[in-house]
N, C-alpha and C. Protein backbone atom coordinates (compact mmCIF):
# COMPACT_ATOMS: atom_id res chain seq x y z
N UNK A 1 -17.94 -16.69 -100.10
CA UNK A 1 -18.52 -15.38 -99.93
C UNK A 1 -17.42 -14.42 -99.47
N UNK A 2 -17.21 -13.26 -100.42
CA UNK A 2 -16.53 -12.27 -99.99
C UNK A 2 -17.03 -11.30 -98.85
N UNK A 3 -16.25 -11.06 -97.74
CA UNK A 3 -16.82 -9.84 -96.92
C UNK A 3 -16.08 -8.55 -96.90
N UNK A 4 -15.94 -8.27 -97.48
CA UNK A 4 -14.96 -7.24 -98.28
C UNK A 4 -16.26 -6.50 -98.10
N UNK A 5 -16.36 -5.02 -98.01
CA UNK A 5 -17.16 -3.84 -98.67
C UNK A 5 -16.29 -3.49 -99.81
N UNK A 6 -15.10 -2.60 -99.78
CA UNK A 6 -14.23 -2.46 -100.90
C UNK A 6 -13.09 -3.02 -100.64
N UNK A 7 -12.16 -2.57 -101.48
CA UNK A 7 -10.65 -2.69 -101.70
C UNK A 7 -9.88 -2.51 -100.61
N UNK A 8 -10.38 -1.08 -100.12
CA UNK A 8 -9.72 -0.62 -99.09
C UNK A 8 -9.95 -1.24 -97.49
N UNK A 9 -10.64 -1.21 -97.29
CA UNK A 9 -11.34 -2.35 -96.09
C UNK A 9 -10.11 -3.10 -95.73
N UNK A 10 -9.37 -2.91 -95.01
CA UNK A 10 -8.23 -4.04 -94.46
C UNK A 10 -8.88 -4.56 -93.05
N UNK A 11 -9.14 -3.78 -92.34
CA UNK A 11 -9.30 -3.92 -90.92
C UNK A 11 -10.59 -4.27 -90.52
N UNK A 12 -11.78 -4.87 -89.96
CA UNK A 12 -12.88 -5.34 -89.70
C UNK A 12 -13.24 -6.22 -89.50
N UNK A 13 -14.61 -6.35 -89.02
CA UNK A 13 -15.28 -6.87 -87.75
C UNK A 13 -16.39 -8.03 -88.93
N UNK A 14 -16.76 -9.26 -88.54
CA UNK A 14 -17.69 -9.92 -89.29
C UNK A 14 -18.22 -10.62 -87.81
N UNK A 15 -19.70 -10.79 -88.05
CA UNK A 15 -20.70 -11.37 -87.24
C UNK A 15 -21.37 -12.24 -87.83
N UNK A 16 -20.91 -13.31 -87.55
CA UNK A 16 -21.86 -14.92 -87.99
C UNK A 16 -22.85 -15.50 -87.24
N UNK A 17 -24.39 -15.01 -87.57
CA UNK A 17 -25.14 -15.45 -86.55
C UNK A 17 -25.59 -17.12 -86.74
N UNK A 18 -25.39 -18.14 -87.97
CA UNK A 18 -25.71 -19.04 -87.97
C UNK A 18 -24.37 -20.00 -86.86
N UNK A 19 -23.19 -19.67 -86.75
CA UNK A 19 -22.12 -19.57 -85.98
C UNK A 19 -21.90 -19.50 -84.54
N UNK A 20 -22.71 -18.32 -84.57
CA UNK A 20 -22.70 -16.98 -83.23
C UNK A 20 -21.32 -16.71 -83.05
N UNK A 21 -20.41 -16.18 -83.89
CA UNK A 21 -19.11 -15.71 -83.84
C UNK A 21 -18.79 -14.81 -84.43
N UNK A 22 -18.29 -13.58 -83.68
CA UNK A 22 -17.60 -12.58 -83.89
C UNK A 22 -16.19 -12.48 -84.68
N UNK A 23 -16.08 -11.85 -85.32
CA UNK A 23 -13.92 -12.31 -85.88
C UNK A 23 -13.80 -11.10 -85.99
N UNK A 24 -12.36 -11.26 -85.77
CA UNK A 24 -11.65 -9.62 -85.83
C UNK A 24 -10.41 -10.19 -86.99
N UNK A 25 -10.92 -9.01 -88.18
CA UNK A 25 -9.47 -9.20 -89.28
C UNK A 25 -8.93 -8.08 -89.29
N UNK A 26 -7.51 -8.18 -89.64
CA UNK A 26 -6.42 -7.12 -89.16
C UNK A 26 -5.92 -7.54 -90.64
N UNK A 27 -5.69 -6.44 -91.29
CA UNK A 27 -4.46 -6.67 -92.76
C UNK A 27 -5.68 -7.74 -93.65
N UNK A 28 -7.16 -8.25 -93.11
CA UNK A 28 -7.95 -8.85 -94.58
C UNK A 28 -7.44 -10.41 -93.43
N UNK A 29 -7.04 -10.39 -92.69
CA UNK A 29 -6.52 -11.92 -91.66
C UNK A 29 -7.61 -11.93 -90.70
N UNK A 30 -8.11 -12.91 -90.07
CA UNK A 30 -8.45 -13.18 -89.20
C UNK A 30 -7.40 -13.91 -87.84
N UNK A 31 -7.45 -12.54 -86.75
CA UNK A 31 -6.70 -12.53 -86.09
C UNK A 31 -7.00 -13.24 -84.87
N UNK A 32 -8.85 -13.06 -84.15
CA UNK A 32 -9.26 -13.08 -82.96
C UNK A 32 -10.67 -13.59 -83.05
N UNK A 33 -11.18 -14.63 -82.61
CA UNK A 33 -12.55 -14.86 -82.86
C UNK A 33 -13.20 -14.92 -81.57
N UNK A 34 -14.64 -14.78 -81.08
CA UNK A 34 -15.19 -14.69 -79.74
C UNK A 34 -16.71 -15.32 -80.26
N UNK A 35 -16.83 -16.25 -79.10
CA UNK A 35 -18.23 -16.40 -78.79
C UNK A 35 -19.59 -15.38 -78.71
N UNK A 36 -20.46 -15.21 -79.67
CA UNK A 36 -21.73 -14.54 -79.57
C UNK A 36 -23.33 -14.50 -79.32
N UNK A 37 -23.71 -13.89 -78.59
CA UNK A 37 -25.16 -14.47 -79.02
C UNK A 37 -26.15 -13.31 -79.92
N UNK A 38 -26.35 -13.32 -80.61
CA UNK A 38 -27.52 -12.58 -81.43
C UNK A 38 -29.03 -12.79 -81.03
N UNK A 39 -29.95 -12.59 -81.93
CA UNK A 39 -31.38 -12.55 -81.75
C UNK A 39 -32.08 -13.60 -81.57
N UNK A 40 -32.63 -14.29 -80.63
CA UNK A 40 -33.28 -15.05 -80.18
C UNK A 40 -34.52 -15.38 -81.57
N UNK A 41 -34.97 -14.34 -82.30
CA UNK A 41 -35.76 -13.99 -83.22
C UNK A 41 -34.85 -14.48 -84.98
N UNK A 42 -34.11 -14.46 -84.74
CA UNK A 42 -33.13 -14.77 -85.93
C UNK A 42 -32.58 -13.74 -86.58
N UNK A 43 -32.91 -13.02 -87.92
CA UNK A 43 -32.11 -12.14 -88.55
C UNK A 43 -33.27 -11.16 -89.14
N UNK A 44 -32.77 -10.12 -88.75
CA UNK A 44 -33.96 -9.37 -89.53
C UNK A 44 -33.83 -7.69 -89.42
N UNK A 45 -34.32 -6.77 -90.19
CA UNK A 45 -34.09 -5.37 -90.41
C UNK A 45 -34.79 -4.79 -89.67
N UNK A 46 -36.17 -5.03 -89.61
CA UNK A 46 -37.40 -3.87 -89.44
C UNK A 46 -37.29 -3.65 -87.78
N UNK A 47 -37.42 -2.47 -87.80
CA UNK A 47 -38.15 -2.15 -86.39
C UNK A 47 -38.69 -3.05 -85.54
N UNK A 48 -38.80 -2.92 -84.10
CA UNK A 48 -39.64 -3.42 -83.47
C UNK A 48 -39.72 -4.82 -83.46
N UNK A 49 -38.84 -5.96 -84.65
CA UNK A 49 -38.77 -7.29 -84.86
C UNK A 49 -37.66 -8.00 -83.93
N UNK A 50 -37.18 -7.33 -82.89
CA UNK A 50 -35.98 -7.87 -82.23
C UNK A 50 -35.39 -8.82 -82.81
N UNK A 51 -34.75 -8.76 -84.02
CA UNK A 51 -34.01 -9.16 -84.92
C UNK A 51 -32.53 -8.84 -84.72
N UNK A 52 -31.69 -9.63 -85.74
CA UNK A 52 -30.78 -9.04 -85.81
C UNK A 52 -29.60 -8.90 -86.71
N UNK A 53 -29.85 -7.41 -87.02
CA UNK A 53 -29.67 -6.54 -88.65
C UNK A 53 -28.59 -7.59 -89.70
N UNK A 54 -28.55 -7.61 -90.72
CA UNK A 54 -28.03 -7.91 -91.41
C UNK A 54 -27.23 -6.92 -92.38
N UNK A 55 -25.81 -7.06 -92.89
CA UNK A 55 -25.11 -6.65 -93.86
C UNK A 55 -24.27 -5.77 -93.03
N UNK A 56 -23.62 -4.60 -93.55
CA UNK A 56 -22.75 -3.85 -93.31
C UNK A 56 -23.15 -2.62 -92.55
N UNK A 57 -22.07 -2.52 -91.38
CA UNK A 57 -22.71 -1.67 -90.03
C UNK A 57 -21.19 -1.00 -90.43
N UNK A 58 -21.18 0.06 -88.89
CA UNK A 58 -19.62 0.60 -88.55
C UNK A 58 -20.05 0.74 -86.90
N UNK A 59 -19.06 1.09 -86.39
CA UNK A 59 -18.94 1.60 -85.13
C UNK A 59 -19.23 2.63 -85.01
N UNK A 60 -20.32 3.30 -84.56
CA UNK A 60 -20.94 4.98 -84.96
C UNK A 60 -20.34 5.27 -83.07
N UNK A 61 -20.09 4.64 -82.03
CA UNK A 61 -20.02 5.08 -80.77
C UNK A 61 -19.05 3.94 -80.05
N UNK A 62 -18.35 4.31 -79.05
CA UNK A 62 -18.03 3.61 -78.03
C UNK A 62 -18.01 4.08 -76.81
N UNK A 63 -19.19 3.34 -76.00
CA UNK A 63 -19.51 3.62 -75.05
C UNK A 63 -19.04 3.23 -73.31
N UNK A 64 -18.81 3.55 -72.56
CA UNK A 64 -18.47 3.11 -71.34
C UNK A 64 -17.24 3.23 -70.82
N UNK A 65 -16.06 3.60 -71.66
CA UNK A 65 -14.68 3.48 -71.11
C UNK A 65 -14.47 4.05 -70.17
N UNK A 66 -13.67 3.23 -69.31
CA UNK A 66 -13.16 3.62 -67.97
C UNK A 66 -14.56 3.12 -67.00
N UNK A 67 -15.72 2.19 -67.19
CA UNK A 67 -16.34 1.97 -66.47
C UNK A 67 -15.49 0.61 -65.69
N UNK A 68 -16.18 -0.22 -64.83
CA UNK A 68 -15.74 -1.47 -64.08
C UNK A 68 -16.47 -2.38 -65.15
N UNK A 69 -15.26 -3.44 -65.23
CA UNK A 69 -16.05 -4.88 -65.85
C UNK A 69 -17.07 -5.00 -64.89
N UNK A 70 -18.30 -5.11 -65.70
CA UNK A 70 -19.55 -5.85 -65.57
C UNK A 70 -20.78 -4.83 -65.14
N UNK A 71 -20.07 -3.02 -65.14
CA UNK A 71 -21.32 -2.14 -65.36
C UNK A 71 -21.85 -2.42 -65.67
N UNK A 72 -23.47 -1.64 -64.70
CA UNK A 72 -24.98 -1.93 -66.07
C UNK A 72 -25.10 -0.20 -66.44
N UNK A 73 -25.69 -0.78 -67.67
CA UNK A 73 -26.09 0.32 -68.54
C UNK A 73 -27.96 0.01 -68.88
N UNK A 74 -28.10 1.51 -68.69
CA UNK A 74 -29.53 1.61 -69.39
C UNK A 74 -29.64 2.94 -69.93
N UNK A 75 -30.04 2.97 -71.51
CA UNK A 75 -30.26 4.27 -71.87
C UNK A 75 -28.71 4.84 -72.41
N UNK A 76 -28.03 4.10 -72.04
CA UNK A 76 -26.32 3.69 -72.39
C UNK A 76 -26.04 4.82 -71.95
N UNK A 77 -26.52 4.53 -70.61
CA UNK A 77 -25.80 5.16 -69.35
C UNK A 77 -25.36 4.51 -68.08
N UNK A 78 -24.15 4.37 -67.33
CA UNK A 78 -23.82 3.80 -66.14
C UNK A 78 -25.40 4.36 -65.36
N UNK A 79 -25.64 2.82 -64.64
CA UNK A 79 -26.05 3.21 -63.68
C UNK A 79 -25.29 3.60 -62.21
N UNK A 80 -24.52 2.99 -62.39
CA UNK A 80 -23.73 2.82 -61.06
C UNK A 80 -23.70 1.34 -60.34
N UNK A 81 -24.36 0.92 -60.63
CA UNK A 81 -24.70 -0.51 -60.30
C UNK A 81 -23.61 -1.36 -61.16
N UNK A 82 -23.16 -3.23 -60.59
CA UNK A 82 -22.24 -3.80 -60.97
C UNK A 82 -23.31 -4.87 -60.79
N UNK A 83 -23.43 -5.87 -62.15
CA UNK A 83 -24.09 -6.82 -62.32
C UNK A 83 -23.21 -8.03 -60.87
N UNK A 84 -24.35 -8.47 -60.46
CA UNK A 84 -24.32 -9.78 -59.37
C UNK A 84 -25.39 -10.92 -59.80
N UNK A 85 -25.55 -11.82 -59.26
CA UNK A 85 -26.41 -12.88 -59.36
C UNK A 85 -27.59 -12.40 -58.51
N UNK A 86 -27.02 -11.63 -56.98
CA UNK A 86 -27.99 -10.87 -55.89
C UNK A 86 -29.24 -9.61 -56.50
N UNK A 87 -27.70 -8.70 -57.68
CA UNK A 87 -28.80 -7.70 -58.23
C UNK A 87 -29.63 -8.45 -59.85
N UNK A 88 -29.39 -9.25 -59.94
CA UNK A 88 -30.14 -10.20 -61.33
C UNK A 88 -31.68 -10.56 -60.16
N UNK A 89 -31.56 -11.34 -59.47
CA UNK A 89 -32.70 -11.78 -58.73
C UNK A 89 -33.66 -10.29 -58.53
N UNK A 90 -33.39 -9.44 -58.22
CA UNK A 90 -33.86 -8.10 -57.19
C UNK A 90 -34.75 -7.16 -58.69
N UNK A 91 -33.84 -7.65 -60.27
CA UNK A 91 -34.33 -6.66 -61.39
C UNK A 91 -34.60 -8.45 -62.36
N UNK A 92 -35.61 -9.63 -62.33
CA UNK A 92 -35.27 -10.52 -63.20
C UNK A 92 -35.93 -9.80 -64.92
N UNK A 93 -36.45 -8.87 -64.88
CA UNK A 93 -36.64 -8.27 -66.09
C UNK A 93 -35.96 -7.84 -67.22
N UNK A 94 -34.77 -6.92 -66.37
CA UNK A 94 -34.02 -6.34 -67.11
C UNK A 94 -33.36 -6.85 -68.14
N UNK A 95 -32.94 -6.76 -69.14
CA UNK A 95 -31.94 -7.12 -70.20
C UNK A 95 -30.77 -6.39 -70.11
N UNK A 96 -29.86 -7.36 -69.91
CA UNK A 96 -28.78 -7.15 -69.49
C UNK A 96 -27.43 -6.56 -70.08
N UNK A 97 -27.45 -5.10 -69.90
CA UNK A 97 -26.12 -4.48 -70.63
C UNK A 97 -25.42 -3.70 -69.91
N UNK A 98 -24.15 -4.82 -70.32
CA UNK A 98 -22.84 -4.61 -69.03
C UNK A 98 -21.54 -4.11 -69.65
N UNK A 99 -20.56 -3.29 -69.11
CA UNK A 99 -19.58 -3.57 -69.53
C UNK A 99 -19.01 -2.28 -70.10
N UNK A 100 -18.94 -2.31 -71.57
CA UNK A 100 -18.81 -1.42 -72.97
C UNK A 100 -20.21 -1.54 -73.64
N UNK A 101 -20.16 -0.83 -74.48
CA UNK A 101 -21.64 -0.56 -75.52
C UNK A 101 -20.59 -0.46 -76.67
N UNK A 102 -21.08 -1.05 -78.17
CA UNK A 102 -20.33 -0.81 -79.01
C UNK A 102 -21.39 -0.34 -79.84
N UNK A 103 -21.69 0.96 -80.33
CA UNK A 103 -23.51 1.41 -80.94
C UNK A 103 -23.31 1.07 -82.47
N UNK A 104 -24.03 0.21 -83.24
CA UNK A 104 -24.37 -0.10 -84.86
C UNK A 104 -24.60 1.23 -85.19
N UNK A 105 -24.12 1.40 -86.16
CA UNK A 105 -24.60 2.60 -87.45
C UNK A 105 -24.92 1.75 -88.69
N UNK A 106 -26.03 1.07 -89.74
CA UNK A 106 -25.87 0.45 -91.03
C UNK A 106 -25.71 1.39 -91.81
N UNK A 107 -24.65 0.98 -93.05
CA UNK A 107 -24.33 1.55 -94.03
C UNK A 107 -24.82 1.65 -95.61
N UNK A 108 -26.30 0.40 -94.97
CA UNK A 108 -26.53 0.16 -96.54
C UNK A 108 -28.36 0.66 -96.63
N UNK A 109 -28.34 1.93 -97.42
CA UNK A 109 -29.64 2.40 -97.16
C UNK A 109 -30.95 1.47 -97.83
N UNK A 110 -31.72 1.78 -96.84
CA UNK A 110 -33.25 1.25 -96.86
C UNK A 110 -32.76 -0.39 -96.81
N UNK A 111 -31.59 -0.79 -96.35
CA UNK A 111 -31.45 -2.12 -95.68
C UNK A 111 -31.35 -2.01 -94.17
N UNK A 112 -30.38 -1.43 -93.50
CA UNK A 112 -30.10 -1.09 -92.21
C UNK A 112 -29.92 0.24 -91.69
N UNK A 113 -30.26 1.13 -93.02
CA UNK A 113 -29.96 2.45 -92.47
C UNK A 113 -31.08 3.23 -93.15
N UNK A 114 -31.84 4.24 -92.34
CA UNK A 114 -33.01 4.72 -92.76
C UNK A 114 -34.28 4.17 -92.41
N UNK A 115 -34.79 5.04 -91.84
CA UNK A 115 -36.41 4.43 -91.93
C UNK A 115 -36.63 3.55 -91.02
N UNK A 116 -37.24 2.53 -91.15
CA UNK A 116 -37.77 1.49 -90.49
C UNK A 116 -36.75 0.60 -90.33
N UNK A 117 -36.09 0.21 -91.26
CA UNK A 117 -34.32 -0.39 -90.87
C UNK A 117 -33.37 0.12 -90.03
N UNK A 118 -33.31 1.32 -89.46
CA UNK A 118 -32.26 2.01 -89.37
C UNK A 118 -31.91 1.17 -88.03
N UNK A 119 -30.77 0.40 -88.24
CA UNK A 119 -29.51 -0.06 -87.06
C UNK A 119 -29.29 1.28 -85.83
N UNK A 120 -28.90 2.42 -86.07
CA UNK A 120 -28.84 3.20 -85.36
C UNK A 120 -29.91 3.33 -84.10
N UNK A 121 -31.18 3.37 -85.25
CA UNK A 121 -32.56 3.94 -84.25
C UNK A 121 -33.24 3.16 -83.70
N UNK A 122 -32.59 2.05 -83.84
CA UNK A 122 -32.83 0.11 -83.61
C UNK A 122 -32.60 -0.04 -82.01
N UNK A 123 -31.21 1.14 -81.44
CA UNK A 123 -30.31 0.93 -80.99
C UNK A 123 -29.57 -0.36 -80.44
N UNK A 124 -28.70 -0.89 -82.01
CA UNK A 124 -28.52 -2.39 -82.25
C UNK A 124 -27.09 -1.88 -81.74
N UNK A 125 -26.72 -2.60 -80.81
CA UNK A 125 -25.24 -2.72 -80.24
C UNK A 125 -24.41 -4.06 -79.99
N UNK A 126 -23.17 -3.97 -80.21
CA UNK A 126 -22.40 -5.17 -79.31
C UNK A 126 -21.98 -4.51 -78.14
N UNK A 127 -22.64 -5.51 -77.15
CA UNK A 127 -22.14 -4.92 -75.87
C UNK A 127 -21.90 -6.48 -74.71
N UNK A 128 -21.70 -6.18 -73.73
CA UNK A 128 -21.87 -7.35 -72.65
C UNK A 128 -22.94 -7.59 -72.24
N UNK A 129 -23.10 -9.09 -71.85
CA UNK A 129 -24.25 -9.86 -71.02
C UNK A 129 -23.71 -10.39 -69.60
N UNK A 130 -24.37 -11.20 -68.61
CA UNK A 130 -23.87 -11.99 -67.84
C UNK A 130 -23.52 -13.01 -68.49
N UNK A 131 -22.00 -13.47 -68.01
CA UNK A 131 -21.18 -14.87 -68.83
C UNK A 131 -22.18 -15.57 -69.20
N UNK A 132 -23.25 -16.23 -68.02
CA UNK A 132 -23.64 -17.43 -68.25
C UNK A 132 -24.51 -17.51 -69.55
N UNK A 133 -24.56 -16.39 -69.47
CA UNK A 133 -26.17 -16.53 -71.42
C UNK A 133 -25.55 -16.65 -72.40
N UNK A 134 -23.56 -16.40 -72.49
CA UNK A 134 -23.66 -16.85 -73.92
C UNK A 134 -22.88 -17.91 -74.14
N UNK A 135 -23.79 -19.17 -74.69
CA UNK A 135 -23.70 -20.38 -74.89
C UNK A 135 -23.18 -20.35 -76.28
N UNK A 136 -23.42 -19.61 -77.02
CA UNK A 136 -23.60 -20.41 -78.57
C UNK A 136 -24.68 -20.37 -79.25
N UNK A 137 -25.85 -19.96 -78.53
CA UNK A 137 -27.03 -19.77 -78.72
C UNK A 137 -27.43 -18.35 -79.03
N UNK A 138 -28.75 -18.23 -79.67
CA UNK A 138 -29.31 -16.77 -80.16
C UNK A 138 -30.01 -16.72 -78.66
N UNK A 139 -30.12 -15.55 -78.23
CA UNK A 139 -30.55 -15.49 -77.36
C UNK A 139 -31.25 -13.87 -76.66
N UNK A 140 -30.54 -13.24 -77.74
CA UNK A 140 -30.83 -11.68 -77.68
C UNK A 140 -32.57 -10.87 -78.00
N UNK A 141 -32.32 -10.02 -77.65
CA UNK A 141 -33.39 -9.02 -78.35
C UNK A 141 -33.07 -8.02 -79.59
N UNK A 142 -32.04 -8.46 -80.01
CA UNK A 142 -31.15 -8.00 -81.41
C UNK A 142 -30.39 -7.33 -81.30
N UNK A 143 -29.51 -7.24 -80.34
CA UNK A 143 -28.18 -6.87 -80.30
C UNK A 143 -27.24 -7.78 -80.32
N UNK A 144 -25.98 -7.64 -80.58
CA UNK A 144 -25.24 -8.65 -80.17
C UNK A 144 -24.11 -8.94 -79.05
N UNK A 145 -24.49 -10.17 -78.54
CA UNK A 145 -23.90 -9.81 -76.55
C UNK A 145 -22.67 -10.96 -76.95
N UNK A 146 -22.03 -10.13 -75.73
CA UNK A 146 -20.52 -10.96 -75.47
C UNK A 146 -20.51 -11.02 -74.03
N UNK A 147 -19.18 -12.26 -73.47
CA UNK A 147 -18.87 -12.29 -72.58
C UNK A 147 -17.88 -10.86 -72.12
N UNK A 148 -18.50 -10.62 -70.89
CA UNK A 148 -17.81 -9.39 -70.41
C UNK A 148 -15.97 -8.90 -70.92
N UNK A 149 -15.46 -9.94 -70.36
CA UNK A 149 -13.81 -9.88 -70.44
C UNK A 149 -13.82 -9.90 -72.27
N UNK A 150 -14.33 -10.58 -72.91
CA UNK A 150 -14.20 -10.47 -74.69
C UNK A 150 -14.65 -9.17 -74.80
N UNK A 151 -15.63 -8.53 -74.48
CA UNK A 151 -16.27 -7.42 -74.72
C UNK A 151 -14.99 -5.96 -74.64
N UNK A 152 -14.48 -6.00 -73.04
CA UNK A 152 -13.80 -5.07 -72.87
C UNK A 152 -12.67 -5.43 -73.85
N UNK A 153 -11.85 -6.58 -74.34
CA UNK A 153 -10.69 -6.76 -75.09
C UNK A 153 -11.24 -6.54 -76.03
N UNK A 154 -12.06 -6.50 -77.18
CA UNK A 154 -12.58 -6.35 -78.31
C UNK A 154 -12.76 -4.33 -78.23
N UNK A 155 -13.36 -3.73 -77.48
CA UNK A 155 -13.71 -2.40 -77.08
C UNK A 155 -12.25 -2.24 -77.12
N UNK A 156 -11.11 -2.16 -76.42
CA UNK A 156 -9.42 -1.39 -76.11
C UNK A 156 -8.64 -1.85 -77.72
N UNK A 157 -9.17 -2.88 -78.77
CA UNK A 157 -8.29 -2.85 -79.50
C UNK A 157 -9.33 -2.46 -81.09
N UNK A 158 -10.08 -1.82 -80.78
CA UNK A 158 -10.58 -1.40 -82.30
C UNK A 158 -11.23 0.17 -81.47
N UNK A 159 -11.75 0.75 -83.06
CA UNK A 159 -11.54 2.49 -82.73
C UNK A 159 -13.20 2.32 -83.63
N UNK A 160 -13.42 3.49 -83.05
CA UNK A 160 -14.54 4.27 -83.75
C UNK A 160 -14.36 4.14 -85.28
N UNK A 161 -15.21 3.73 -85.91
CA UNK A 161 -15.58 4.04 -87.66
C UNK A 161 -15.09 2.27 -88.14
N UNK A 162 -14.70 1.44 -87.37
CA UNK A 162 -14.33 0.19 -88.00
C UNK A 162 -15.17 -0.44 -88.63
N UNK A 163 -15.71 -1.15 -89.64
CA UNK A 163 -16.54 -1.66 -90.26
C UNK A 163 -17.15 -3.16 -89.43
N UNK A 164 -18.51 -3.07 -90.13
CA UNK A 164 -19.01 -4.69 -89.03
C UNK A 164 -20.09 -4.88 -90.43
N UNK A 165 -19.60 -5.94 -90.72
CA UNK A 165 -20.47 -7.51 -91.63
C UNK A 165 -20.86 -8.39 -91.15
N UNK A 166 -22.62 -8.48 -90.81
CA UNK A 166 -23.38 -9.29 -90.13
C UNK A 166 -23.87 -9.87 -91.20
N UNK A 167 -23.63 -11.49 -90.99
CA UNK A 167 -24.64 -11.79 -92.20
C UNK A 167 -25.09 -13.70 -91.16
N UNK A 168 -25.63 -14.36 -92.06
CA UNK A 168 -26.17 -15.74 -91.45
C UNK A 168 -24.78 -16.67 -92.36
């Protein structure tokens, strides 16, 4: 399977959820790979299915720079708060987004973009979890989570508009 969009495409991001691995290719190479967890739900487009999107995304945002490893975010906004085991017990509800926010845009209409698909309005992100949840396992509400320290190194070496190929 090619993950190419076009010709030009040198640089980009692929997400293997049967895997749970992230890769970073530089020059069409695979340079950097990281542990992921995706959707607890498996793979999927629609709204409201806490899924998680399939095919060709970009980086429409990057969120958080200059926060502290292991910010929480809600509304992909600092709270001010720094994830602990103390503040996990005090909120056990919350779903946990720490770190950087990396926001999905899909590129492929009435698959991930538009409508009831739309990745954007999904607000489907790679962002951070607490270390301990990502095993290897799906485990998300359809975003895709990283360990904090991968998160921020993945966020300082890619830019806004990079391409992302999610597939199983």
């Amino acid at each position: 399977m090619t993950h190419k969009l076009d010709n030009e495409i040198s640089d980009y991001l692929t997400i293997d959820i049967t895997h749970q691995q992230l890769t970073v290719f530089k020059v069409g190479i695979a340079v950097r790979s990281y542990l992921v967890s995706t959707a607890k739900n498996g793979a999927g487009e629609l709204k409201g299915s806490e899924c998680t999107p399939r095919g060709w995304h970009t980086i429409r945002a990057k969120i958080g720079e200059n926060q502290a490893l292991q910010s929480v975010f809600i509304g992909r906004r600092p709270t001010g708060e720094i994830y602990s085991p103390e503040l996990a017990k005090r909120h056990p509800q919350r779903d946990w987004i720490l770190t950087r926010i990396l926001w999905l845009g899909g590129l492929e209409p009435h698959k991930n973009r538009y409508g009831n698909v739309d990745s954007t309005w999904r607000y489907i992100y790679i962002h951070g979890s607490p270390d301990h949840l990502i095993t290897g396992s799906p485990q998300s509400h359809g975003c895709i989570r990283m360990k904090n320290a991968d998160l921020l190194e993945l966020f300082n070496h890619i830019n806004v508009g990079i391409k992302v190929y999610i597939h199983e």
